[in-house]
C-alpha atoms as a PDB file:
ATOM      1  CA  UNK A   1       0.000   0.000   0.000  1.00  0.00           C
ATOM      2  CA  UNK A   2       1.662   3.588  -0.936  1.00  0.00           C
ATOM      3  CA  UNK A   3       2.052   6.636   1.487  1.00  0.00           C
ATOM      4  CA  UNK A   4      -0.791   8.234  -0.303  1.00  0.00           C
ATOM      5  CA  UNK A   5      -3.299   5.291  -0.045  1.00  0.00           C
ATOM      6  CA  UNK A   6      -2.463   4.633   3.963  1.00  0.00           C
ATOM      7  CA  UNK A   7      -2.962   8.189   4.304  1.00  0.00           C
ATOM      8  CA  UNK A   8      -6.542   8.083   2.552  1.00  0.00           C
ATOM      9  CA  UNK A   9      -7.238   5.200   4.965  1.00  0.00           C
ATOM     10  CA  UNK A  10      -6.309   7.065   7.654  1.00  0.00           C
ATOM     11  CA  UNK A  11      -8.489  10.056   7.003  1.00  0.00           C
ATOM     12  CA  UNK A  12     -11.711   7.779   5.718  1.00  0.00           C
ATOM     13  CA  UNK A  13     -11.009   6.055   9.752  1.00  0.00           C
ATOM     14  CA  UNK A  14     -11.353   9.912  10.936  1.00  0.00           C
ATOM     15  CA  UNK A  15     -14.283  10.756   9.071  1.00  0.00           C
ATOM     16  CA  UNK A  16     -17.142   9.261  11.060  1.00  0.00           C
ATOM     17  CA  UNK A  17     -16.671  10.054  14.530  1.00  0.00           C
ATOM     18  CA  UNK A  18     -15.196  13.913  13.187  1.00  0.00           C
ATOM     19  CA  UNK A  19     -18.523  14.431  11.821  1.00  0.00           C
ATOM     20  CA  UNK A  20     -20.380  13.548  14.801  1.00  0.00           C
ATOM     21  CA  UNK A  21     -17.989  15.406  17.340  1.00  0.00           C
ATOM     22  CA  UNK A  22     -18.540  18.416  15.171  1.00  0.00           C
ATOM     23  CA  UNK A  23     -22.315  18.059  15.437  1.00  0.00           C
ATOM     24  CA  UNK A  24     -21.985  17.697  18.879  1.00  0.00           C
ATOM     25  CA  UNK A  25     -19.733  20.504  19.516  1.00  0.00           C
ATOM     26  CA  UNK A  26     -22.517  22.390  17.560  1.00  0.00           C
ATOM     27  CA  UNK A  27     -25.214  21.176  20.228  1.00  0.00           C
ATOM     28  CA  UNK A  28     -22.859  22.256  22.718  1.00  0.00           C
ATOM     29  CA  UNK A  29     -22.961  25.563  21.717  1.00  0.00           C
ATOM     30  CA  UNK A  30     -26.593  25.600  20.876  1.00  0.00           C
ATOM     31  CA  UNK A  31     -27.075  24.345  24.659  1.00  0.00           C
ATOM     32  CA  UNK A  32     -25.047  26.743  26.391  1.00  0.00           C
ATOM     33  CA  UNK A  33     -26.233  29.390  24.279  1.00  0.00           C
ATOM     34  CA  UNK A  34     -30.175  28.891  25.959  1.00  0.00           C
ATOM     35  CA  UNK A  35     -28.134  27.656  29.561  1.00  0.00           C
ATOM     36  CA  UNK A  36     -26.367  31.094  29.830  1.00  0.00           C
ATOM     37  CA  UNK A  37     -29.389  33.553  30.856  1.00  0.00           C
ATOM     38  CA  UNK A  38     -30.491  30.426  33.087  1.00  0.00           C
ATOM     39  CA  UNK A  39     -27.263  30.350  34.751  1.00  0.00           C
ATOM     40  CA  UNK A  40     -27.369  34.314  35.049  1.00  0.00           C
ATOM     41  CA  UNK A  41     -30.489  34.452  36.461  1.00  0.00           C
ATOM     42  CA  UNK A  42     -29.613  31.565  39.033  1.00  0.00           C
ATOM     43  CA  UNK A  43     -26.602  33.198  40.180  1.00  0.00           C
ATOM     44  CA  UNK A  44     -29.204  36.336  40.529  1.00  0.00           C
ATOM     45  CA  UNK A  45     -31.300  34.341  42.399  1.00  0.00           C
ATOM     46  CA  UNK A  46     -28.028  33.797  44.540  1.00  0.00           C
ATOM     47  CA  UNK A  47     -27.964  30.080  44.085  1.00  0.00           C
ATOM     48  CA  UNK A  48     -24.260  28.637  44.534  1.00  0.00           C
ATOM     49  CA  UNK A  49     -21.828  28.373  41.880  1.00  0.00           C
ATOM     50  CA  UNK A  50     -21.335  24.450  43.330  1.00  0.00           C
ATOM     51  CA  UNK A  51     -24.736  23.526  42.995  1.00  0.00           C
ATOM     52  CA  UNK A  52     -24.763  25.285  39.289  1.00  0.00           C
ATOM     53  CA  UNK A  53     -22.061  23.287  38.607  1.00  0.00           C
ATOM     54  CA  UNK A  54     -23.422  20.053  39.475  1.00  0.00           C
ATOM     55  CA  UNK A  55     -26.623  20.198  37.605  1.00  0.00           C
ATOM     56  CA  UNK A  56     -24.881  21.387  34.869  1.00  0.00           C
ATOM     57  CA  UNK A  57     -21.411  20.211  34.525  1.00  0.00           C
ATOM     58  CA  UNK A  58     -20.841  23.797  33.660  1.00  0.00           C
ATOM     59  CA  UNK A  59     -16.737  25.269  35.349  1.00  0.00           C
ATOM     60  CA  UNK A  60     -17.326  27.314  37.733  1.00  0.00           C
ATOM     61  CA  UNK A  61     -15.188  30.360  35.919  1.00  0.00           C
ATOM     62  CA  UNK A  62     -17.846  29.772  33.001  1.00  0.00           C
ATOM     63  CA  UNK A  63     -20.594  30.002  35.636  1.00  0.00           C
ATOM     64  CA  UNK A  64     -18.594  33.046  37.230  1.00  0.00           C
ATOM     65  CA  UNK A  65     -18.196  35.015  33.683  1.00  0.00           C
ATOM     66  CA  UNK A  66     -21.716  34.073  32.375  1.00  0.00           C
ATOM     67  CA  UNK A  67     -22.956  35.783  35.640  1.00  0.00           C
ATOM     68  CA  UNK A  68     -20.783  39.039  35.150  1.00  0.00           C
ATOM     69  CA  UNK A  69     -18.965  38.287  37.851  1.00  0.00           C
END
């Protein structure tokens, strides 16, 4: 098998689980972009950045920047 072909293999191996991390990191986004004002409004509401964190799985300097802090 040439360098060209292994590499071709290589990439077609990639392919799959690339596409589905990318949708995923586009869910992601999609998800933190309605979690934000929630997360906001619960650090408003003066709930802990811990307990944010663990129903959320959100870092706490995410939680901490989404809520202006």
């Amino acid at each position: 098998m040439s360098p060209a072909q292994m590499r071709a293999r290589a990439l077609n191996a990639l392919r799959p689980l690339g596409e589905e991390r990318r949708k995923l990191v586009a869910r992601k986004a999609k998800i933190d972009e309605e979690l934000r004002p929630l997360v906001a409004e619960a650090l408003r509401m003066e709930v802990p950045e811990r307990e944010i964190q663990e129903e959320t799985g959100i870092a706490r300097n995410t939680i901490r920047q989404w809520g202006g802090k």
